[in-house]
N, C-alpha and C. Protein backbone atom coordinates (compact mmCIF):
# COMPACT_ATOMS: atom_id res chain seq x y z
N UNK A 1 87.15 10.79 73.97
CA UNK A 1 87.08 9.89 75.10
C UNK A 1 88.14 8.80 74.96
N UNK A 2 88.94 8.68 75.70
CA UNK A 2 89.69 7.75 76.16
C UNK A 2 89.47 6.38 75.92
N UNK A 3 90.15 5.30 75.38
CA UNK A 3 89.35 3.60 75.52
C UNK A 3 90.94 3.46 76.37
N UNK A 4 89.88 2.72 77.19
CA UNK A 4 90.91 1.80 78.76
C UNK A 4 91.44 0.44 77.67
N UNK A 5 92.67 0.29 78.20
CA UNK A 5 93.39 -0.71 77.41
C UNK A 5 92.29 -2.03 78.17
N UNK A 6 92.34 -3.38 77.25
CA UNK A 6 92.08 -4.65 77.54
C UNK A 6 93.21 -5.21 78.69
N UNK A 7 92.29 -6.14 79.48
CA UNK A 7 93.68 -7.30 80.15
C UNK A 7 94.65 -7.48 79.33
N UNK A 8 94.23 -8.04 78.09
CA UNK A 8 95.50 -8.15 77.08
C UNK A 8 96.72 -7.77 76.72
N UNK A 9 96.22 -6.27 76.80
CA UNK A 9 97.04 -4.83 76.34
C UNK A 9 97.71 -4.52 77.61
N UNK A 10 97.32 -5.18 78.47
CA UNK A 10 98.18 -4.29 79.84
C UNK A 10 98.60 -5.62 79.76
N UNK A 11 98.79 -6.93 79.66
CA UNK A 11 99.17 -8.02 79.82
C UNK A 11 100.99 -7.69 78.87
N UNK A 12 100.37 -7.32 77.42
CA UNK A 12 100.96 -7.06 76.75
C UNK A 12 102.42 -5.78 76.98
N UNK A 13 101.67 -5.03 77.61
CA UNK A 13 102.87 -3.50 77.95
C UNK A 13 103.90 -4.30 79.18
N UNK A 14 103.27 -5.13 80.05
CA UNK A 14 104.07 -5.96 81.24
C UNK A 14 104.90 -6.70 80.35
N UNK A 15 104.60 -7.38 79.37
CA UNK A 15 105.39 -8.45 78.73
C UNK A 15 106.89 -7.51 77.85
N UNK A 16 106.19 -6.28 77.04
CA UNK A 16 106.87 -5.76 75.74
C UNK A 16 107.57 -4.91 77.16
N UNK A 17 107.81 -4.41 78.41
CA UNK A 17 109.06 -4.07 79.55
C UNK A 17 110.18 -5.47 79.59
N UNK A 18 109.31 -6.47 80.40
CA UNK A 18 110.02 -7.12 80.77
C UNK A 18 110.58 -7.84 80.16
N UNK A 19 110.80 -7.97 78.49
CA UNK A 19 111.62 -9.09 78.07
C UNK A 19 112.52 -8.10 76.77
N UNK A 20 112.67 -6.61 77.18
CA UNK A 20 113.85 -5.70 76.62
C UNK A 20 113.36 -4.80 75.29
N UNK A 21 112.16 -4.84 75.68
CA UNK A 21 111.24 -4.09 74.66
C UNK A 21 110.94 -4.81 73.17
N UNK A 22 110.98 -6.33 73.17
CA UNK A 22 110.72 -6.84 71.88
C UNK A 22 109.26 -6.97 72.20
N UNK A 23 108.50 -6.11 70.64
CA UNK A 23 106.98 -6.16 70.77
C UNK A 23 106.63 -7.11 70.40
N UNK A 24 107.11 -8.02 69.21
CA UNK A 24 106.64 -9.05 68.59
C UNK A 24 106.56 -10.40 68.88
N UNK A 25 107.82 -10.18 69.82
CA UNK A 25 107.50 -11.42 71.17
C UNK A 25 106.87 -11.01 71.93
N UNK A 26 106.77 -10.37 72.64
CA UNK A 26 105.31 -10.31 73.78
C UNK A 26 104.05 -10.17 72.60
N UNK A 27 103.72 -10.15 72.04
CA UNK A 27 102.81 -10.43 71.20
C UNK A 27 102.01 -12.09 71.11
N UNK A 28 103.32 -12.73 70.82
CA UNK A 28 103.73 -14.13 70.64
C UNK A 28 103.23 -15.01 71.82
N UNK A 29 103.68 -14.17 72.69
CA UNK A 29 103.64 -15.11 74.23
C UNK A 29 102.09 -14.47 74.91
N UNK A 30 101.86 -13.34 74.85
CA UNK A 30 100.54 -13.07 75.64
C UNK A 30 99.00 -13.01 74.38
N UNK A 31 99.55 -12.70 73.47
CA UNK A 31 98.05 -13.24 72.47
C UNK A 31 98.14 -14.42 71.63
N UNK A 32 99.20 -15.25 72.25
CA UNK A 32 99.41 -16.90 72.04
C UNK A 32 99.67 -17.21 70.00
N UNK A 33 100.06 -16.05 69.12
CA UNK A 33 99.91 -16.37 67.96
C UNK A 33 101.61 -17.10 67.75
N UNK A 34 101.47 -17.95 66.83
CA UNK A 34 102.52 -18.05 66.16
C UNK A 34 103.37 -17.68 64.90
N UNK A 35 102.30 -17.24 63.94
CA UNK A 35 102.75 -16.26 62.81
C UNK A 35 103.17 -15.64 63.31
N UNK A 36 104.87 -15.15 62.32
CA UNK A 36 105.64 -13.94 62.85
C UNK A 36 104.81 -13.16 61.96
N UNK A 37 104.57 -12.81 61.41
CA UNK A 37 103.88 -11.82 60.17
C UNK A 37 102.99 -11.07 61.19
N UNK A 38 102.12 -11.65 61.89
CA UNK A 38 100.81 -11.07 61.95
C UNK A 38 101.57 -11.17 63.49
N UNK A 39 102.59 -11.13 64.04
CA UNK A 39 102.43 -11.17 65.58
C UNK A 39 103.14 -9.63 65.42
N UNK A 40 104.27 -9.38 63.96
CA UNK A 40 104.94 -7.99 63.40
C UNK A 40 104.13 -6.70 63.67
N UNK A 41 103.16 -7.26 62.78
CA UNK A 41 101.63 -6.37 62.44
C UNK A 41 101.32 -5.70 63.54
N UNK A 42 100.71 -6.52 64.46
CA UNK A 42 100.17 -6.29 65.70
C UNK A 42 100.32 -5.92 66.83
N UNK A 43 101.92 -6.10 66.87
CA UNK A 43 103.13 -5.60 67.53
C UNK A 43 103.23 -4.05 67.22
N UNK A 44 103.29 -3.84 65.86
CA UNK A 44 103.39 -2.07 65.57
C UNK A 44 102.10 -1.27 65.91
N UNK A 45 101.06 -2.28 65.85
CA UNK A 45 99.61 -1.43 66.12
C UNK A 45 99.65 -1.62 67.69
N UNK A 46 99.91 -1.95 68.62
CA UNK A 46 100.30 -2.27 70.07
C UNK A 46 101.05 -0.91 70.74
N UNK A 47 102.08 -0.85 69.90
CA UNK A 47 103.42 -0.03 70.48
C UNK A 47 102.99 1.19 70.11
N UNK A 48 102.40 1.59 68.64
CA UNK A 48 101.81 3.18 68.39
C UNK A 48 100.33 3.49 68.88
N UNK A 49 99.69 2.53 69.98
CA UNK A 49 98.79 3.13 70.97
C UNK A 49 99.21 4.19 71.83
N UNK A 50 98.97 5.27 71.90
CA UNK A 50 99.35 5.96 72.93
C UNK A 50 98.78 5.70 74.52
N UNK A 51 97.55 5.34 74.72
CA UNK A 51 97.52 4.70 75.60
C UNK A 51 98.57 3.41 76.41
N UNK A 52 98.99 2.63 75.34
CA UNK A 52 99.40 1.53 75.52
C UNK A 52 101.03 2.12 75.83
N UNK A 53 101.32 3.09 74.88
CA UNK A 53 102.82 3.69 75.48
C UNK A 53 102.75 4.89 76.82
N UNK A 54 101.23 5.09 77.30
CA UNK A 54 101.67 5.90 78.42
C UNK A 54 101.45 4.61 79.68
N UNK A 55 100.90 3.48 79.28
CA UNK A 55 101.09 1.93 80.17
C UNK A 55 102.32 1.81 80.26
N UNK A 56 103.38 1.77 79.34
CA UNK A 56 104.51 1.21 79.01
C UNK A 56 105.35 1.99 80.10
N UNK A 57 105.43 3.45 79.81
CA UNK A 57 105.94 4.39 80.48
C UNK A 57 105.60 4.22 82.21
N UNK A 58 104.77 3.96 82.26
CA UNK A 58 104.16 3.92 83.63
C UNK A 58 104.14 2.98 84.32
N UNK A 59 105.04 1.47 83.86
CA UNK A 59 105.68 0.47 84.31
C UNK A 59 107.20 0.57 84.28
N UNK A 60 107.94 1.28 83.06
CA UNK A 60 108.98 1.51 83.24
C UNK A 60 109.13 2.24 84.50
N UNK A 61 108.11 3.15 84.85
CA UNK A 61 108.45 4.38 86.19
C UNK A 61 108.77 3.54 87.53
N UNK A 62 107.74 2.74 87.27
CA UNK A 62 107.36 1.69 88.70
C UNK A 62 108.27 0.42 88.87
N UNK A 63 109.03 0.18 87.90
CA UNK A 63 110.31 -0.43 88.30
C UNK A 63 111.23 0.14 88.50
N UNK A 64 111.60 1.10 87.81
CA UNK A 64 112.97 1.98 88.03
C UNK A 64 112.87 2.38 89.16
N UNK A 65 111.91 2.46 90.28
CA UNK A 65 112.03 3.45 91.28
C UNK A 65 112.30 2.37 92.19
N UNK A 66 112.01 1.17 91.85
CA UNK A 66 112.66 -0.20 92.49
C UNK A 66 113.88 -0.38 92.40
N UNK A 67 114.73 -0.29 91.82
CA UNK A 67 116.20 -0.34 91.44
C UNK A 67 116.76 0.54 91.55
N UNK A 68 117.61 0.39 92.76
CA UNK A 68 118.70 1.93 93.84
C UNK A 68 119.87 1.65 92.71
N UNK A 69 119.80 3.34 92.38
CA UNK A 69 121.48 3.06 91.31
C UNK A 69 122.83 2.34 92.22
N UNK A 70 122.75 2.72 93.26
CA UNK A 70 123.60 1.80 93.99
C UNK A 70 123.55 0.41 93.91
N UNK A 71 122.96 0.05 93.77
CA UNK A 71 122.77 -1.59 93.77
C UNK A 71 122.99 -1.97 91.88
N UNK A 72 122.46 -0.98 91.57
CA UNK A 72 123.29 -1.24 89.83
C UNK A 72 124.48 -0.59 89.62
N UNK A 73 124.80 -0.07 90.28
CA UNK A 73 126.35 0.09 90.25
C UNK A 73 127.38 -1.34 90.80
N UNK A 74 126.98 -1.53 91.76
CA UNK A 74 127.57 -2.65 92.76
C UNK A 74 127.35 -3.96 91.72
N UNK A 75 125.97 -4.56 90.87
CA UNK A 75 126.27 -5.38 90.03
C UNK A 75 127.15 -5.01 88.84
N UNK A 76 127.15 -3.89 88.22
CA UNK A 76 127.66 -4.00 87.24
C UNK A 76 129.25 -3.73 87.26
N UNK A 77 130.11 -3.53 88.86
CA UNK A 77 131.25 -3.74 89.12
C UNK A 77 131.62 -5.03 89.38
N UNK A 78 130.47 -6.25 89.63
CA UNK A 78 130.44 -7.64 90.07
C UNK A 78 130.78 -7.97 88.84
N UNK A 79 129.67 -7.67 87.85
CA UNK A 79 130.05 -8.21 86.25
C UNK A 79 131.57 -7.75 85.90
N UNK A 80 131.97 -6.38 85.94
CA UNK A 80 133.56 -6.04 85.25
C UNK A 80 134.26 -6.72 86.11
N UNK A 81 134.50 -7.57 87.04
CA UNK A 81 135.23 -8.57 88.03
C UNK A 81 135.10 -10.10 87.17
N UNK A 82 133.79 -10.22 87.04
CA UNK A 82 133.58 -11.97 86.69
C UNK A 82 134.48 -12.22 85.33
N UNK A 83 134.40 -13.31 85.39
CA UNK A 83 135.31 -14.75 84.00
C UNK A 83 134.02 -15.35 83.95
N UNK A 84 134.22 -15.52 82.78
CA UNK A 84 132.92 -16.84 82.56
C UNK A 84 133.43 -18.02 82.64
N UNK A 85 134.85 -18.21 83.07
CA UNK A 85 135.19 -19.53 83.45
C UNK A 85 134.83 -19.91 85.08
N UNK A 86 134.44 -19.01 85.65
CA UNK A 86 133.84 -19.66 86.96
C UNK A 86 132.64 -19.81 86.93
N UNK A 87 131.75 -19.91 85.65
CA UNK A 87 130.36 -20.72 85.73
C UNK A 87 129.58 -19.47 85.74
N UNK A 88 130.01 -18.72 85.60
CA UNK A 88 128.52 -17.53 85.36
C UNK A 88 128.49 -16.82 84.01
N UNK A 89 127.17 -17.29 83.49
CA UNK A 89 126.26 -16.90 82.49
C UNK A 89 126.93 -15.19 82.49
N UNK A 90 128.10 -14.36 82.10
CA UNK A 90 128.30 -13.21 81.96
C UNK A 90 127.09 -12.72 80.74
N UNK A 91 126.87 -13.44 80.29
CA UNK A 91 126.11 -12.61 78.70
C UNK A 91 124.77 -12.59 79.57
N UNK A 92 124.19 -13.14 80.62
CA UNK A 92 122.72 -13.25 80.87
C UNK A 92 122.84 -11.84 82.08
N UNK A 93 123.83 -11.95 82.42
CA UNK A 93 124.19 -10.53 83.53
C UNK A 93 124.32 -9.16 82.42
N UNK A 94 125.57 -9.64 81.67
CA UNK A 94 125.54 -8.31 80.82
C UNK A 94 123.78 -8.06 80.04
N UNK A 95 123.02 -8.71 79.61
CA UNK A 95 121.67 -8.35 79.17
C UNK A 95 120.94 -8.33 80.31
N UNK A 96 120.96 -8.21 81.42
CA UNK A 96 120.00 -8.09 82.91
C UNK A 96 120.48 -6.64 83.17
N UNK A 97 122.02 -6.48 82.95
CA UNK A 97 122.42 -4.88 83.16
C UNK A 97 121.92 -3.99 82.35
N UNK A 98 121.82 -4.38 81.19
CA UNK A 98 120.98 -3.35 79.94
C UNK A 98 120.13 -3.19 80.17
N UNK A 99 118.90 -4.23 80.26
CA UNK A 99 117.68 -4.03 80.92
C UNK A 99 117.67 -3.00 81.99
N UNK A 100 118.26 -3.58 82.97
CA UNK A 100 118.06 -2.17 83.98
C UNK A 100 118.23 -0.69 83.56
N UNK A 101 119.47 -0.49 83.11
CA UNK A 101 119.87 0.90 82.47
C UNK A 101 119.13 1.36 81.38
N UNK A 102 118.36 0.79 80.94
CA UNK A 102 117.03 1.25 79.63
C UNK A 102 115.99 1.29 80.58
N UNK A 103 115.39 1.03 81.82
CA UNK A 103 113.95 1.09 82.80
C UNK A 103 114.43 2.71 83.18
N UNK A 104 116.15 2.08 83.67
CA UNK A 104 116.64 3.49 84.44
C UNK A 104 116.22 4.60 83.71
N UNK A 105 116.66 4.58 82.03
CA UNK A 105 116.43 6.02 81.40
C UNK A 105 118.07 6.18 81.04
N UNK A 106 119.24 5.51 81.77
CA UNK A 106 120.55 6.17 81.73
C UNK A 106 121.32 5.05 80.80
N UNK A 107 120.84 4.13 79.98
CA UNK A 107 121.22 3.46 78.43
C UNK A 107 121.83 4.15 77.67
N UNK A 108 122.83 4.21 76.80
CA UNK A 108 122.88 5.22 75.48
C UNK A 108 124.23 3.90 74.54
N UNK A 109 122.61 3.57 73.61
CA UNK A 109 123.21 2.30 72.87
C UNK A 109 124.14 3.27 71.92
N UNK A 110 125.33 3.59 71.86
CA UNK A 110 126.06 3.91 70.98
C UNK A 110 127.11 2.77 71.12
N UNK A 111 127.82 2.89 70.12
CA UNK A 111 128.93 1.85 69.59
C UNK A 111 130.17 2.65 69.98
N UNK A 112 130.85 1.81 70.67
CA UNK A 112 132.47 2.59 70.58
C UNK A 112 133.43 1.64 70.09
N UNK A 113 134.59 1.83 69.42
CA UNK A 113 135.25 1.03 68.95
C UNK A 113 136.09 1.16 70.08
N UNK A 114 136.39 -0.27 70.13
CA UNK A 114 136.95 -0.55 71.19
C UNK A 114 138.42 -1.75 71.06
N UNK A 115 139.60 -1.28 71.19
CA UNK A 115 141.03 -2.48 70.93
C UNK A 115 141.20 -2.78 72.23
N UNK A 116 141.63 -4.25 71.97
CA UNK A 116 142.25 -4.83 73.42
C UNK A 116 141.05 -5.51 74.11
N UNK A 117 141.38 -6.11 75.18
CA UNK A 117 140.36 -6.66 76.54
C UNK A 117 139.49 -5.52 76.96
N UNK A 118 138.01 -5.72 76.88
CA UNK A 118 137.67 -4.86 78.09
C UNK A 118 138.23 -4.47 79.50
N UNK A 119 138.36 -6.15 79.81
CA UNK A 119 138.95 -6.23 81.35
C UNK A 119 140.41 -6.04 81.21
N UNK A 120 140.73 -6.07 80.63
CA UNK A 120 142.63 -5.70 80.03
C UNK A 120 142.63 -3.92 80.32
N UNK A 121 141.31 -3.77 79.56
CA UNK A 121 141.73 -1.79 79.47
C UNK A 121 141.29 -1.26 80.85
N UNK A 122 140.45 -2.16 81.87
CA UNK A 122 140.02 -1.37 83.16
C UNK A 122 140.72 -2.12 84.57
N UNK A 123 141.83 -3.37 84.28
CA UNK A 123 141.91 -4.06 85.24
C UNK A 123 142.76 -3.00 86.34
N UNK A 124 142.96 -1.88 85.59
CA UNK A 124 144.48 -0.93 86.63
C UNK A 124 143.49 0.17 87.09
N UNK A 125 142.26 0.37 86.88
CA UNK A 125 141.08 1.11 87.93
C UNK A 125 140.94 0.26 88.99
N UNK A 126 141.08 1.53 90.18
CA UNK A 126 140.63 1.18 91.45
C UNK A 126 138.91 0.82 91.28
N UNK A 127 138.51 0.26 92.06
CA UNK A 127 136.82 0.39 92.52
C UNK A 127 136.14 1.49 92.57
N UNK A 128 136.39 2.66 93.08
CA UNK A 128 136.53 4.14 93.21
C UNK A 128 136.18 4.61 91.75
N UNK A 129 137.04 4.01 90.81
CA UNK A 129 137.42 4.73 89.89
C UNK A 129 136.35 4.40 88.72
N UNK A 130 136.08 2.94 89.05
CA UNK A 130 135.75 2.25 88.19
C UNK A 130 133.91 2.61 88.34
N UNK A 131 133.51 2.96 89.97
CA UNK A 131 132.57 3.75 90.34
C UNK A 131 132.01 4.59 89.59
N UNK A 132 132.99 5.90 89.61
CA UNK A 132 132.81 6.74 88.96
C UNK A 132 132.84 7.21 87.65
N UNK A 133 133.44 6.21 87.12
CA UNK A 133 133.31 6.17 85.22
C UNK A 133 131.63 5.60 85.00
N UNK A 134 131.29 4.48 85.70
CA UNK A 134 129.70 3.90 85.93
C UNK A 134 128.81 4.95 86.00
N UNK A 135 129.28 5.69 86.47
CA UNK A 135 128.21 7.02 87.28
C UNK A 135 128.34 7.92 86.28
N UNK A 136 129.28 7.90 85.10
CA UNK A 136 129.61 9.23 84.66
C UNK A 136 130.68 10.54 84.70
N UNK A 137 131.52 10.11 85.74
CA UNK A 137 132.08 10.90 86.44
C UNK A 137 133.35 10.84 85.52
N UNK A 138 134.20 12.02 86.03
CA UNK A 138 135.56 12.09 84.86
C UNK A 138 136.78 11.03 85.72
């Protein structure tokens, strides 16, 4: 038989989505502890509920289906445009874009080594182009 998660626990799966999958902070913030030790603990017994990860899953579903890849395409060509000398938080956009692309499913944290400017190596892509590298495309 099944046990139905607590307010807590669903309080908890809303919190451990929305702030980039750290368990030990939503831990922190929705069962109010301040020990990191025991917020660690509780955090790993949280996340290896299977209940609590088919919650997790089943909020990731219900946002992603909120967010048109078009419209994350269109920000994340806004971001490869911006300077952070005109006053925008780029690092709070670039971690709002991750977020999305980890709900999406289409994330893949690998490392590339990378020489030169980002915006140096893509400023001679069209929009088009720059589209379709976003998307995957050759």
């Amino acid at each position: 038989m099944k046990k139905k998660l607590s307010v807590q626990e669903r309080h908890f799966a809303k919190e451990y989505v929305s702030n980039g999958q750290n368990a030990t902070q939503a831990v922190k913030k929705i069962f109010g502890t301040k020990n990191h030790s025991y917020a660690k603990v509780k955090a790993h017994r949280l996340i290896t509920n299977d209940n609590l990860q088919k919650e997790v899953e089943r909020i990731k579903i219900s946002i992603a289906d909120k967010i048109p890849d078009d419209l994350l395409i269109e920000k994340h060509l806004e971001l490869l445009n911006k300077r952070s000398k005109n006053g925008i938080d780029v690092y709070a956009v670039k971690h709002g874009l991750e977020l999305a692309y980890k709900i999406k499913g289409s994330f893949a944290p690998q490392k590339i080594k990378q020489s030169g400017s980002l915006f140096g190596d893509l400023a001679h892509l069209s929009n088009e182009e720059l589209t379709n590298l976003i998307a995957g495309g050759a």
